[in-house]
Protein backbone atom coordinates (compact mmCIF):
# COMPACT_ATOMS: atom_id res chain seq x y z
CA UNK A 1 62.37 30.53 45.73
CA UNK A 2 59.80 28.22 43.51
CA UNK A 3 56.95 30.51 45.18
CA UNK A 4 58.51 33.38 43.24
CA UNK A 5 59.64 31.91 40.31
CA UNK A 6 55.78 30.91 40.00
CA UNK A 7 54.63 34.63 40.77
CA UNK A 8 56.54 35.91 38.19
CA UNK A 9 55.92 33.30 35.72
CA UNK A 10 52.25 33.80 36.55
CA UNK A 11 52.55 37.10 36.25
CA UNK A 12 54.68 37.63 32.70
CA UNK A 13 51.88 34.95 31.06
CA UNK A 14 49.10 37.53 32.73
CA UNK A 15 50.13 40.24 31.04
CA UNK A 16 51.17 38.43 27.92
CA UNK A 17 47.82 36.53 27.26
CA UNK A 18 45.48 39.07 28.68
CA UNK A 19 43.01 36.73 29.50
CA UNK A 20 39.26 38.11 29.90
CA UNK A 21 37.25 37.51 33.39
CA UNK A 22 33.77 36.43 32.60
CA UNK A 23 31.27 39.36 33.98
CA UNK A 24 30.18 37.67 36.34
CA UNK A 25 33.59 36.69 38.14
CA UNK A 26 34.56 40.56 37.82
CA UNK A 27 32.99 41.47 41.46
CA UNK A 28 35.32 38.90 42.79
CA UNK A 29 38.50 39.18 41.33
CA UNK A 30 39.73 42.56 43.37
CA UNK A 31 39.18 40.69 46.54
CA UNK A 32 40.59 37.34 45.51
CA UNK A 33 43.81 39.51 45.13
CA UNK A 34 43.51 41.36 47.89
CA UNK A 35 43.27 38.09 49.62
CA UNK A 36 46.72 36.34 47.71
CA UNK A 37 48.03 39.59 48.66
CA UNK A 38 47.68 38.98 52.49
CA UNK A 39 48.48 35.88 52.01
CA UNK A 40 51.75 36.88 50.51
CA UNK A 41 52.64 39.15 53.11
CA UNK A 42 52.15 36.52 56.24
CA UNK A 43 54.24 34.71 54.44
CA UNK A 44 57.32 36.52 53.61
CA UNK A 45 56.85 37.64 57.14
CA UNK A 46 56.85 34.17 58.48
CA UNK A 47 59.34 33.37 56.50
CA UNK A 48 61.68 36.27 58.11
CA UNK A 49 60.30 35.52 61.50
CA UNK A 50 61.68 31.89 60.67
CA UNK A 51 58.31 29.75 61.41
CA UNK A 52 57.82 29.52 57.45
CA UNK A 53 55.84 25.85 56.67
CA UNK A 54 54.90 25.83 53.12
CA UNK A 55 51.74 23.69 53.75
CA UNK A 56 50.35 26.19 55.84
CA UNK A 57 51.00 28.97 53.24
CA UNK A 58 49.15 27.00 50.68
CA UNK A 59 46.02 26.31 53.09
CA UNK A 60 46.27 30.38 53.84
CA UNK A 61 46.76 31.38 50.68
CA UNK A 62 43.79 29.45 49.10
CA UNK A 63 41.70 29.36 52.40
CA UNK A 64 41.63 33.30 52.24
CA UNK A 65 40.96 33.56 48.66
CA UNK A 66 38.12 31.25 49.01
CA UNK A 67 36.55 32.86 51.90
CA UNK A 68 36.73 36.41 50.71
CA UNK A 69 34.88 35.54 47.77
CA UNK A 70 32.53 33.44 49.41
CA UNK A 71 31.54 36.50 52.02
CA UNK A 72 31.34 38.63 48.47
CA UNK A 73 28.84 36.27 46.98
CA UNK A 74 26.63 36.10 50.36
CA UNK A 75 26.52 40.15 50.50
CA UNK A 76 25.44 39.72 46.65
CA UNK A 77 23.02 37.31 47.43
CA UNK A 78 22.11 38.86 50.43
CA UNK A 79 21.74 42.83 47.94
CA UNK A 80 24.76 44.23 50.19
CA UNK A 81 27.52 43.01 47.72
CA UNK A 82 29.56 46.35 47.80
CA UNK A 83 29.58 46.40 51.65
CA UNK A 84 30.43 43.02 52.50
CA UNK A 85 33.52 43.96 49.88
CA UNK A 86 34.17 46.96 51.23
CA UNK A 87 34.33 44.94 55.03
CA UNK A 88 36.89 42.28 53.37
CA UNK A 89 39.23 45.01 51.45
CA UNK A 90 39.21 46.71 54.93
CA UNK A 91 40.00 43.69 56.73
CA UNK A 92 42.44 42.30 54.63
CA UNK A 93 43.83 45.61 54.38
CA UNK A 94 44.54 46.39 57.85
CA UNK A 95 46.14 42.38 58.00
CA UNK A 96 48.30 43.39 54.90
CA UNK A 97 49.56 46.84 56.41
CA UNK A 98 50.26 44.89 59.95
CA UNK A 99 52.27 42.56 58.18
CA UNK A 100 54.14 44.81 56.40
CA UNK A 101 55.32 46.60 59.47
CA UNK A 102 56.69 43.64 60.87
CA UNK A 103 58.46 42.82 57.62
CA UNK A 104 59.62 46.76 58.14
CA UNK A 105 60.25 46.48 61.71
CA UNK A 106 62.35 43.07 60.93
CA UNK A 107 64.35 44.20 58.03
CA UNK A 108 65.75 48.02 59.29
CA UNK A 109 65.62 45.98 62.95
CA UNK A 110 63.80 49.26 63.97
């Protein structure tokens, strides 16, 4: 319940303050979501699935979003920046649409 307390929080001061993302963050800020995102979604679904552990959701959660960026920044370094994005949102995506079945499969028990 304090996980979405502190979404929605962070999410109401987001919109509120409008904060700017330096330029050179922007690349990485669609796949640091993406990443939370995925994050999110093994975790609700652990959390239905009853094998929840907060500490394990907190070394995902920041884990992923620290990865993701950090294969971003290689591809950039590397002059391949859009691919190696395109790899993680495709990744990440598939992980995010997987989890979401389960959640699907668990809630409608279909």
């Amino acid at each position: 319940m304090i996980a979405v307390i502190g979404l929605v929080v962070g999410m109401i001061a987001g919109l509120a303050l409008q904060p700017e993302v330096p330029a050179f963050l922007a690349p990485y800020l669609p796949i640091a979501v993406i990443a939370a995102l995925d994050a999110l979604m093994g975790g609700l679904r652990a959390k239905l699935d009853g094998m929840f552990d907060d500490k394990v959701f907190l070394v995902s959660f920041l884990s992923n979003t620290v990865i993701a960026a950090f294969i971003v920044f290689l591809g950039d370094q590397l002059g391949v920046g859009s691919q190696m994005s395109t790899g993680v949102v495709v990744v990440l995506g598939i992980r995010i649409f997987s989890n979401s079945a389960a959640i699907r499969r668990h809630l409608f028990k279909a």
